[in-house]
PDB file of N, CA and C in Angstrom:
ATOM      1  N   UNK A   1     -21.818 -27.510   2.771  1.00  0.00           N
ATOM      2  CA  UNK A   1     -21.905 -26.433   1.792  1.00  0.00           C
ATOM      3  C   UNK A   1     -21.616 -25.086   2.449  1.00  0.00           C
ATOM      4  N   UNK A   2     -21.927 -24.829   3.650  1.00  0.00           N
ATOM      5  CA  UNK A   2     -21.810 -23.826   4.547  1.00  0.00           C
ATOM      6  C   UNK A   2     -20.695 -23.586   4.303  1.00  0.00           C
ATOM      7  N   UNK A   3     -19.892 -24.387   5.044  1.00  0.00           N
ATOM      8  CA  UNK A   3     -18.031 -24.045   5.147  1.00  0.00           C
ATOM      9  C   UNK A   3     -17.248 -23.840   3.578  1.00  0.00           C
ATOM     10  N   UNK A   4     -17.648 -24.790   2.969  1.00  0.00           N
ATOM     11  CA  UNK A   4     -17.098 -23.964   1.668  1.00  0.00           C
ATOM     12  C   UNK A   4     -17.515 -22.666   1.005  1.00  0.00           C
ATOM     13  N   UNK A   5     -18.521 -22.376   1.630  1.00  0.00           N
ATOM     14  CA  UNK A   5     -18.577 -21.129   0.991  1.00  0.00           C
ATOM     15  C   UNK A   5     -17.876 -19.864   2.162  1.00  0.00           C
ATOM     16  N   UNK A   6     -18.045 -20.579   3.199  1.00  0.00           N
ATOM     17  CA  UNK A   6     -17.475 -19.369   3.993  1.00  0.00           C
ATOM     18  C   UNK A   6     -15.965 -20.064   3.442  1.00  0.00           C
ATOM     19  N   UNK A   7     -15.400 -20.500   3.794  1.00  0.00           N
ATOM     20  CA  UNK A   7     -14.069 -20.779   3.808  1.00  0.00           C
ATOM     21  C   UNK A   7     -13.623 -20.020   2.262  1.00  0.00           C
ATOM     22  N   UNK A   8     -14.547 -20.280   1.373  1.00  0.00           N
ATOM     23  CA  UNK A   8     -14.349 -19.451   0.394  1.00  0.00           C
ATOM     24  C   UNK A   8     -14.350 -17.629   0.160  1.00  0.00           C
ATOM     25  N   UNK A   9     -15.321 -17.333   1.237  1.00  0.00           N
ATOM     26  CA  UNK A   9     -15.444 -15.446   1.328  1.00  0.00           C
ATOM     27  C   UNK A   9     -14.064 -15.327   2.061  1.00  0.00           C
ATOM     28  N   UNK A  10     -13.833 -16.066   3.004  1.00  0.00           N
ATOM     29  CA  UNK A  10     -12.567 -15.854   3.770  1.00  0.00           C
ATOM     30  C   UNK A  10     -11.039 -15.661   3.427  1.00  0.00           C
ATOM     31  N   UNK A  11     -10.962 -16.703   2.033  1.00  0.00           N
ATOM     32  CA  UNK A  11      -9.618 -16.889   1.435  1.00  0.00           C
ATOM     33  C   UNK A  11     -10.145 -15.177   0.098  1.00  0.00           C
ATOM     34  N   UNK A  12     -10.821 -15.007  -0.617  1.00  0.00           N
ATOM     35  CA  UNK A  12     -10.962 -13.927  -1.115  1.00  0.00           C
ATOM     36  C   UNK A  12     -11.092 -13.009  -0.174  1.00  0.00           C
ATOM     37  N   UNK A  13     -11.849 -12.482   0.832  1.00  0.00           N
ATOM     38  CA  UNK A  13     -11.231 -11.643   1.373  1.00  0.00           C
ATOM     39  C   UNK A  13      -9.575 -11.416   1.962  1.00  0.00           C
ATOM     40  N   UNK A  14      -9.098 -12.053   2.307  1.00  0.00           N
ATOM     41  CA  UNK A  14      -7.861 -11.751   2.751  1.00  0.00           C
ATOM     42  C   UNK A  14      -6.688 -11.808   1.786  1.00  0.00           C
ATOM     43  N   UNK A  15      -7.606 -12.307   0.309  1.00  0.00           N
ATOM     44  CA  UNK A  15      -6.563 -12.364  -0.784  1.00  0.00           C
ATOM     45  C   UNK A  15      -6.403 -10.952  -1.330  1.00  0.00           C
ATOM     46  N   UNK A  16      -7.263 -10.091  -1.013  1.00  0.00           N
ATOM     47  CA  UNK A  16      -7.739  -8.984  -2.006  1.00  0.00           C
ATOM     48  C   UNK A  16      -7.300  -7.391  -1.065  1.00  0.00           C
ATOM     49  N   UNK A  17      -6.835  -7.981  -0.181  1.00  0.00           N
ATOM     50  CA  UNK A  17      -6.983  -6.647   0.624  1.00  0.00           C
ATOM     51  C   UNK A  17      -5.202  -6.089   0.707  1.00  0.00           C
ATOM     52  N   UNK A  18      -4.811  -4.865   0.623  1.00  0.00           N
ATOM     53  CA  UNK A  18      -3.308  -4.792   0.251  1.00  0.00           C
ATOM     54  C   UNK A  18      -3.276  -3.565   0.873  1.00  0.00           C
ATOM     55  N   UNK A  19      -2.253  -3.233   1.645  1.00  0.00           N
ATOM     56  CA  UNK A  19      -1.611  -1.666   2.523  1.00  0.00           C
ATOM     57  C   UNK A  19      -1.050  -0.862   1.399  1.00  0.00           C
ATOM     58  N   UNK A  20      -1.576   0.229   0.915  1.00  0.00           N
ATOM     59  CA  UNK A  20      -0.960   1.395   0.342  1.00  0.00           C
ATOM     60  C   UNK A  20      -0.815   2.477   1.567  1.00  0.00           C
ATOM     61  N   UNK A  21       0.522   3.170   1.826  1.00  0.00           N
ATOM     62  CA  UNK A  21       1.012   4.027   1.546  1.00  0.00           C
ATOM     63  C   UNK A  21       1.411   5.242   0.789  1.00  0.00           C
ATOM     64  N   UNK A  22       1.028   6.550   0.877  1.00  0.00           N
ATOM     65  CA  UNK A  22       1.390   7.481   0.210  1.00  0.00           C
ATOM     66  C   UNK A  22       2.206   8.882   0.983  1.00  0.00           C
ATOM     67  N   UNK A  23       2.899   9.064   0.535  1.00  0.00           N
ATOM     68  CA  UNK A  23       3.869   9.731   1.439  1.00  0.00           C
ATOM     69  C   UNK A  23       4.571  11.362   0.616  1.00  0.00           C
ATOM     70  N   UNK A  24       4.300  12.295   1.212  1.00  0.00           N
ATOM     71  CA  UNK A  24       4.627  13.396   0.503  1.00  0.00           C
ATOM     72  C   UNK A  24       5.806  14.342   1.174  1.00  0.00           C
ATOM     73  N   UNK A  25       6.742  14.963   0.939  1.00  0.00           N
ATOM     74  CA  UNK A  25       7.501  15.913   1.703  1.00  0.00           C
ATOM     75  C   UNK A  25       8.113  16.938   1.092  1.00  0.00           C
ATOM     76  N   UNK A  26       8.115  18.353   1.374  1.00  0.00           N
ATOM     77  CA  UNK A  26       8.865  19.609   0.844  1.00  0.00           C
ATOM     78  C   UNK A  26       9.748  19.507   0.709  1.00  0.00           C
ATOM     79  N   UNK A  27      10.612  19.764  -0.294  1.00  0.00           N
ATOM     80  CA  UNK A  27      11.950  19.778  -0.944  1.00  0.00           C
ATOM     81  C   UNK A  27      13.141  20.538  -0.600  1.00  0.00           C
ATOM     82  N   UNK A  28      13.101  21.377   0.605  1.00  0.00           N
ATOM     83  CA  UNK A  28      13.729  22.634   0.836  1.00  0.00           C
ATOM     84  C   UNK A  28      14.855  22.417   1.122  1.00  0.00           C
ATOM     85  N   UNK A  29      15.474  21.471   2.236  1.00  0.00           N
ATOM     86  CA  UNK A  29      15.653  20.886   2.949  1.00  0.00           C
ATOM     87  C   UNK A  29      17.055  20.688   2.229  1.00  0.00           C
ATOM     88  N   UNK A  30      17.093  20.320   0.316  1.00  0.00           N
ATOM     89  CA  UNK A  30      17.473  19.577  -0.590  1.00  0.00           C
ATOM     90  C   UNK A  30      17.724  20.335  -1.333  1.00  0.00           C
ATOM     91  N   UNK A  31      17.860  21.648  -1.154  1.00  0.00           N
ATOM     92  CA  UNK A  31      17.933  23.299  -1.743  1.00  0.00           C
ATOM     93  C   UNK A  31      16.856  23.015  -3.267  1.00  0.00           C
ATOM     94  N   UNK A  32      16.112  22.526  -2.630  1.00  0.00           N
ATOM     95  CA  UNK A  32      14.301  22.334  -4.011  1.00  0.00           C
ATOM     96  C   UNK A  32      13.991  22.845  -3.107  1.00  0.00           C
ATOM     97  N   UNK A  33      13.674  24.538  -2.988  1.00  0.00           N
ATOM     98  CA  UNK A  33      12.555  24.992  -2.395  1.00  0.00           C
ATOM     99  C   UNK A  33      11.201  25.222  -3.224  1.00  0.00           C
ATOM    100  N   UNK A  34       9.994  24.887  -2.196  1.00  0.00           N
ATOM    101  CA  UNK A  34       9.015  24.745  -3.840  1.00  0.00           C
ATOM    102  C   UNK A  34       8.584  23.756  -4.219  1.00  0.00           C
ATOM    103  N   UNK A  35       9.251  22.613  -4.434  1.00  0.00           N
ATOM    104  CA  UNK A  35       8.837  21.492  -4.443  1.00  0.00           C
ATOM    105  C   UNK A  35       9.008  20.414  -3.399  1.00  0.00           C
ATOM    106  N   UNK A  36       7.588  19.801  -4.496  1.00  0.00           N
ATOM    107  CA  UNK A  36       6.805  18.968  -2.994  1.00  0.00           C
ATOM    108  C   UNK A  36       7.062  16.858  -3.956  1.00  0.00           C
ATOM    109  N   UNK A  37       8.264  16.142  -3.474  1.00  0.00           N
ATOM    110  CA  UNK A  37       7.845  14.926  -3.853  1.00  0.00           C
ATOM    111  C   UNK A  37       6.630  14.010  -2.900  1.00  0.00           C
ATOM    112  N   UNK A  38       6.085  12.859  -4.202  1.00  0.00           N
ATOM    113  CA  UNK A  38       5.049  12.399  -3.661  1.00  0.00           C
ATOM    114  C   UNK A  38       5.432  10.647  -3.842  1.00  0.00           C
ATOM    115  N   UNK A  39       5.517   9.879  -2.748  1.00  0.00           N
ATOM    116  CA  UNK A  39       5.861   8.376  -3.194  1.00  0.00           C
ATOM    117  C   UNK A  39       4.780   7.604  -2.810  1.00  0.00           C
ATOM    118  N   UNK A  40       4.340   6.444  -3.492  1.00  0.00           N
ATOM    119  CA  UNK A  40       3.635   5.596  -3.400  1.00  0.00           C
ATOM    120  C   UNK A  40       3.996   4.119  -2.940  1.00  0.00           C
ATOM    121  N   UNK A  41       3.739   3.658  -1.692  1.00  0.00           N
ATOM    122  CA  UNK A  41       4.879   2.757  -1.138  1.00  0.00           C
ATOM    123  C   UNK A  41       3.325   1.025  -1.422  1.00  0.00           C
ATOM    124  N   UNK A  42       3.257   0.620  -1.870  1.00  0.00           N
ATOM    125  CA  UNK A  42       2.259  -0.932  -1.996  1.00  0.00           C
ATOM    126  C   UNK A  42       3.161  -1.726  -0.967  1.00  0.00           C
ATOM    127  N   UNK A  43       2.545  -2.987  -0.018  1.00  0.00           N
ATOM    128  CA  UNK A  43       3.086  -3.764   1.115  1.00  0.00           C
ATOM    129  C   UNK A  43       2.914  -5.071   0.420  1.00  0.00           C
ATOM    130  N   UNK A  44       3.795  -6.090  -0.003  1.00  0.00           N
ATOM    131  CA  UNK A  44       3.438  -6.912  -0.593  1.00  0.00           C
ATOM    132  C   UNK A  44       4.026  -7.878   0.585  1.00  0.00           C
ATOM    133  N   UNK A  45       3.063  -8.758   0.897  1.00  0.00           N
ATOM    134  CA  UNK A  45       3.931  -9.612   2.051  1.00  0.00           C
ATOM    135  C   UNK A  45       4.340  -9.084   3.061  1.00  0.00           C
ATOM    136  N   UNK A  46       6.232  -8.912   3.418  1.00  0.00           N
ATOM    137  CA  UNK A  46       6.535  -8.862   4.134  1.00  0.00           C
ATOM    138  C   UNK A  46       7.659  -7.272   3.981  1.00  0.00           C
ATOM    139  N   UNK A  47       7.346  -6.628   2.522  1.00  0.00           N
ATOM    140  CA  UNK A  47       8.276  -6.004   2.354  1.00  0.00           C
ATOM    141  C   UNK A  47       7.366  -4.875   1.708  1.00  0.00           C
ATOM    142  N   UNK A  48       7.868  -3.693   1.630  1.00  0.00           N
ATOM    143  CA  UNK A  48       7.167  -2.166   0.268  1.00  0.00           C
ATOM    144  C   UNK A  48       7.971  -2.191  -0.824  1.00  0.00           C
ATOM    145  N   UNK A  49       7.175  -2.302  -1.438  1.00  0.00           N
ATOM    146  CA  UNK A  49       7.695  -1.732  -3.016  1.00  0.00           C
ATOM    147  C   UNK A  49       7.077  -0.147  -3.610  1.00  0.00           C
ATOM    148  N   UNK A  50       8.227   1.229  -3.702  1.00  0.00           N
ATOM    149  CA  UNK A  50       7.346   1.939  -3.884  1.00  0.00           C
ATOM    150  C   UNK A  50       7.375   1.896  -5.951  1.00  0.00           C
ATOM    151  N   UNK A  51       6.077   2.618  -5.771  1.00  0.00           N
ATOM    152  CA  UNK A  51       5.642   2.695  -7.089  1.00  0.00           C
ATOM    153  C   UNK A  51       5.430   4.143  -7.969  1.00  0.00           C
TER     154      UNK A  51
END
């Protein structure tokens, strides 16, 4: 009973846990002076998807 329950906290923990990224930079650069974009990058696997 032990191991299934750990074996069970183990597979939910590592199911639940996910790398966000957030990433911001001044626009100037891009003759947008003034503005500031903001991206949201999620790690799914092996790759980012931003959002």
């Amino acid at each position: 009973m032990k191991k299934l329950v750990l074996t069970f906290l183990i597979f939910l923990s590592t199911s639940s846990l996910s790398e966000n990224y957030i990433c911001s930079h001044e626009l100037s650069r891009f003759d947008r002076p003034g503005e500031i974009e903001t991206v949201t990058y999620e790690r799914i696997g092996t790759s980012f998807l931003a959002n």
